[in-house]
C-alpha atoms as a PDB file:
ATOM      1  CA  UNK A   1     -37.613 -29.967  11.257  1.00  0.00           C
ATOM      2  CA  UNK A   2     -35.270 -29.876   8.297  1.00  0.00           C
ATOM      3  CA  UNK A   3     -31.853 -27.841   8.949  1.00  0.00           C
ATOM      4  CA  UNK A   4     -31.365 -26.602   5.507  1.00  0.00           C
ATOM      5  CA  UNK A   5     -26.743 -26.423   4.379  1.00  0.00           C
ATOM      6  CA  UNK A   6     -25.492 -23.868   3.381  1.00  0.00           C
ATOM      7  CA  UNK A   7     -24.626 -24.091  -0.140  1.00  0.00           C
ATOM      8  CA  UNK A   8     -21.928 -23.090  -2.362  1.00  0.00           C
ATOM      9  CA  UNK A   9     -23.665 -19.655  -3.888  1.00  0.00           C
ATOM     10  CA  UNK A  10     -24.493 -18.507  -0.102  1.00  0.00           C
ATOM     11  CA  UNK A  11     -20.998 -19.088   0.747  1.00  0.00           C
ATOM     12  CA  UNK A  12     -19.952 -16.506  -1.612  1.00  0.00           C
ATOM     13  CA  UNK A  13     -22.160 -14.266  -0.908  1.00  0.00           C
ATOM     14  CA  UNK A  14     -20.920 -14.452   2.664  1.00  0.00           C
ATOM     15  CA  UNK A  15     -17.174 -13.623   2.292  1.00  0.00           C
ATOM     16  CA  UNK A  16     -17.195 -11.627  -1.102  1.00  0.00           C
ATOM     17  CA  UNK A  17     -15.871  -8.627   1.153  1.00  0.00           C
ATOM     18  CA  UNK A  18     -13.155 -10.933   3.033  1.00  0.00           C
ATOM     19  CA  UNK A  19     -10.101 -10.707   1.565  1.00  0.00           C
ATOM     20  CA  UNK A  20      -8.163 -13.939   2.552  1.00  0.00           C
ATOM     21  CA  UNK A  21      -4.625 -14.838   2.420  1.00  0.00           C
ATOM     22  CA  UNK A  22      -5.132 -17.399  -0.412  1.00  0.00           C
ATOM     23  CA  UNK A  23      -7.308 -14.874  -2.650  1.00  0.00           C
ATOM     24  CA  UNK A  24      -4.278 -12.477  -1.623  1.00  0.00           C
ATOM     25  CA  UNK A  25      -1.568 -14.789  -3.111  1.00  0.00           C
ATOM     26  CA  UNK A  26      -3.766 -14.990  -5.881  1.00  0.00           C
ATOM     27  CA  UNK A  27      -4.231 -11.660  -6.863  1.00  0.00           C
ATOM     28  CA  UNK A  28      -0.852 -11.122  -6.875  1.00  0.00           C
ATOM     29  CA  UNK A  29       0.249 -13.871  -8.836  1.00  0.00           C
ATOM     30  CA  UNK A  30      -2.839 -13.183 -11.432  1.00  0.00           C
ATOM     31  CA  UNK A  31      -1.291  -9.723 -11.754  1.00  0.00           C
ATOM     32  CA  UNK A  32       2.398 -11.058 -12.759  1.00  0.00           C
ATOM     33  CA  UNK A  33       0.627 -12.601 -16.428  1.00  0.00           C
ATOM     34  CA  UNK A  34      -3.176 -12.765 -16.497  1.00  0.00           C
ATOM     35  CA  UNK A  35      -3.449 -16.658 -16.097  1.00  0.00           C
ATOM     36  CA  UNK A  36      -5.974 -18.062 -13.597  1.00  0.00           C
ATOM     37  CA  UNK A  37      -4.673 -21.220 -13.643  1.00  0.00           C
ATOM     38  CA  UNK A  38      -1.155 -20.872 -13.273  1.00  0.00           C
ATOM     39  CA  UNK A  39      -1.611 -17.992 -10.432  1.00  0.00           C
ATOM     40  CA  UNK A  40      -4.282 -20.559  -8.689  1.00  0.00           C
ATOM     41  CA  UNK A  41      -1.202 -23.226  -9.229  1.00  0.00           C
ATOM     42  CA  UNK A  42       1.418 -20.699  -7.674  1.00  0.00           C
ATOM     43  CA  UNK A  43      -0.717 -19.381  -4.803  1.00  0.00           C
ATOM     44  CA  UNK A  44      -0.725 -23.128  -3.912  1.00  0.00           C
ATOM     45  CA  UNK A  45      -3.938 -24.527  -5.208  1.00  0.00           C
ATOM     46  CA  UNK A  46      -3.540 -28.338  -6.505  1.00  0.00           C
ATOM     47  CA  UNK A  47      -2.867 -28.786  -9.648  1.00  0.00           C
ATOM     48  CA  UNK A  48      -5.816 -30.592 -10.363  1.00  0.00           C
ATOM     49  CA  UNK A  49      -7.987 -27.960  -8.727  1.00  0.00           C
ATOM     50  CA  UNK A  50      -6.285 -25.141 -10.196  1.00  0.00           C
ATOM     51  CA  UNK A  51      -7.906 -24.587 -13.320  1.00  0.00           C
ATOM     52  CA  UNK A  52     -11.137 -24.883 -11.467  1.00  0.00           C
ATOM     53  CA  UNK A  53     -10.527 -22.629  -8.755  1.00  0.00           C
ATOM     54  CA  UNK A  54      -8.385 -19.946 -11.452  1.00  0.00           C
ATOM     55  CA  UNK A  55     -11.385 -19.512 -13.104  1.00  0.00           C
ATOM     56  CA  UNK A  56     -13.807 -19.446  -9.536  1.00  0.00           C
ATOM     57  CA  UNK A  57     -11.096 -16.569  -8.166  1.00  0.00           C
ATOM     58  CA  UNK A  58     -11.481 -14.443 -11.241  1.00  0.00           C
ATOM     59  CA  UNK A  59     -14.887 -14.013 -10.868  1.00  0.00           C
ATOM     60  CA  UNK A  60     -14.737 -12.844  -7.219  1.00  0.00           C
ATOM     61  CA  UNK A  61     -15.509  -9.747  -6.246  1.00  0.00           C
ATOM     62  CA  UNK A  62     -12.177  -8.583  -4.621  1.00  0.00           C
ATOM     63  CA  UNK A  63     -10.038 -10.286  -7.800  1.00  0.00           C
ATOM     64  CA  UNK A  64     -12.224  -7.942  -9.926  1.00  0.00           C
ATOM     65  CA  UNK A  65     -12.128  -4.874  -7.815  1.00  0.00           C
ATOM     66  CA  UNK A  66      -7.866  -5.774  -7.739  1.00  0.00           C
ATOM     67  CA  UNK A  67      -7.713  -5.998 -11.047  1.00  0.00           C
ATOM     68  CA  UNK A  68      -9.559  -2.013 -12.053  1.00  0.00           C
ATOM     69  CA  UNK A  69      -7.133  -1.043  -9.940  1.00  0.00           C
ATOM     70  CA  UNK A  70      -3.526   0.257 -11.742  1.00  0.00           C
ATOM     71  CA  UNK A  71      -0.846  -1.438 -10.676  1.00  0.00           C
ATOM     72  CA  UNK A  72       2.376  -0.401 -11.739  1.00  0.00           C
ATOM     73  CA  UNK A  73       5.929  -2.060 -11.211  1.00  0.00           C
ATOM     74  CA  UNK A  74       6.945  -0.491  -7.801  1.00  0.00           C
ATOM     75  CA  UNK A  75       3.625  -1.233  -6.488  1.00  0.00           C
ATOM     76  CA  UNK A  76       4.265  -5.428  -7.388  1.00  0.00           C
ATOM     77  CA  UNK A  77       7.140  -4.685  -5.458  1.00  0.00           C
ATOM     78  CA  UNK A  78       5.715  -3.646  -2.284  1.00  0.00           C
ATOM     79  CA  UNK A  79       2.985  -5.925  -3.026  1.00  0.00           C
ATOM     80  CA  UNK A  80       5.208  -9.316  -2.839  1.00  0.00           C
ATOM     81  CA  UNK A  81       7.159  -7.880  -0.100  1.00  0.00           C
ATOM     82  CA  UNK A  82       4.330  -7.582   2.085  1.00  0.00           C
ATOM     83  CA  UNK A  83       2.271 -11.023   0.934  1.00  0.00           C
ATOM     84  CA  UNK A  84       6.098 -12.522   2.008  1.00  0.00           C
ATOM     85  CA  UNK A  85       5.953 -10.234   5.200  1.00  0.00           C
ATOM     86  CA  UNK A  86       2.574 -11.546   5.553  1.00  0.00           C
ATOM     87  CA  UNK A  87       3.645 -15.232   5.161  1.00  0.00           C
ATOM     88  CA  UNK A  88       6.445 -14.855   7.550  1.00  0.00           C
ATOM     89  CA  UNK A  89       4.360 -13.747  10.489  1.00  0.00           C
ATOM     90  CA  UNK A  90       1.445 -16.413   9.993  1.00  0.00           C
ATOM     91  CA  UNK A  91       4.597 -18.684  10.190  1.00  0.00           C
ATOM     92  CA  UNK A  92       5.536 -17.241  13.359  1.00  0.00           C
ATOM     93  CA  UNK A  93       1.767 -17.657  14.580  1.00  0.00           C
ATOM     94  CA  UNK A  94       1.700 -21.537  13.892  1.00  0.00           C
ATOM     95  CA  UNK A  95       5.178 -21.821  15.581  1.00  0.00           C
ATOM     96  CA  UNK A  96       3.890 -20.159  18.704  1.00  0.00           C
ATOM     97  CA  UNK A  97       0.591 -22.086  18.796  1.00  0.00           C
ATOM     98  CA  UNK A  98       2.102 -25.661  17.940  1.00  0.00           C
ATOM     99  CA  UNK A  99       0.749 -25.611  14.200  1.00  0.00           C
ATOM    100  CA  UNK A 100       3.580 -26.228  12.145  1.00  0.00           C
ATOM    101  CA  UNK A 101       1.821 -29.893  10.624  1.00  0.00           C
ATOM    102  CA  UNK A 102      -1.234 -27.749   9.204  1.00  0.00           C
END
C-alpha cells in the first residue's frame, strides 16, 4: 500500500479560508505600496524567499478578497494597531509556554 503526500496544490486548497498571522502581516504591509516582495520581506519572509512567496501570497484567496476591499487611512491605522496588538499577545503566549527560542 502506497500512502500518497500531500502536495503543494492540496495544501492550498486546505487553508485558502485560514487567515494566518503571516498572510496577516502580509496583507497589511502589501496594502502600504502594492509590492509583493518587499511586504513578503517586511512581514518577515527571507529575503531570498521573498520574491517567491510575494508573488505565492498575492494569489491567495484571502490577499485577493483583502485587497477588493476599501481601505482607507484610519482603517491602516487600526489595522497595524491590532496586527501589533496581535504580536504582543502571541509574545505573551510563548513567554508563558517556554517558547521564546522559536
Amino acid at each position: 500500500m502506497r500512502i500518497r503526500q500531500v502536495g503543494f496544490s492540496s495544501r492550498l486548497k486546505a487553508h485558502r479560508k485560514l487567515l494566518t498571522l503571516e498572510t496577516l502581516k502580509f496583507i497589511v504591509e502589501y496594502l502600504k505600496d502594492g509590492n509583493a516582495r518587499m511586504a513578503a520581506f517586511r512581514s518577515g519572509v527571507p529575503e531570498n524567499y521573498a520574491s517567491k512567496q510575494g508573488q505565492w501570497l498575492k494569489k491567495h484567496p484571502i490577499v485577493l478578497a483583502a485587497m477588493e476591499a476599501e481601505v482607507d487611512e484610519r482603517d491602516m491605522l487600526k489595522l497595524e494597531k491590532s496586527l501589533a496588538e496581535i504580536e504582543r499577545h502571541m509574545e505573551s503566549c510563548k513567554e508563558i509556554l517556554g517558547l521564546q527560542d522559536f
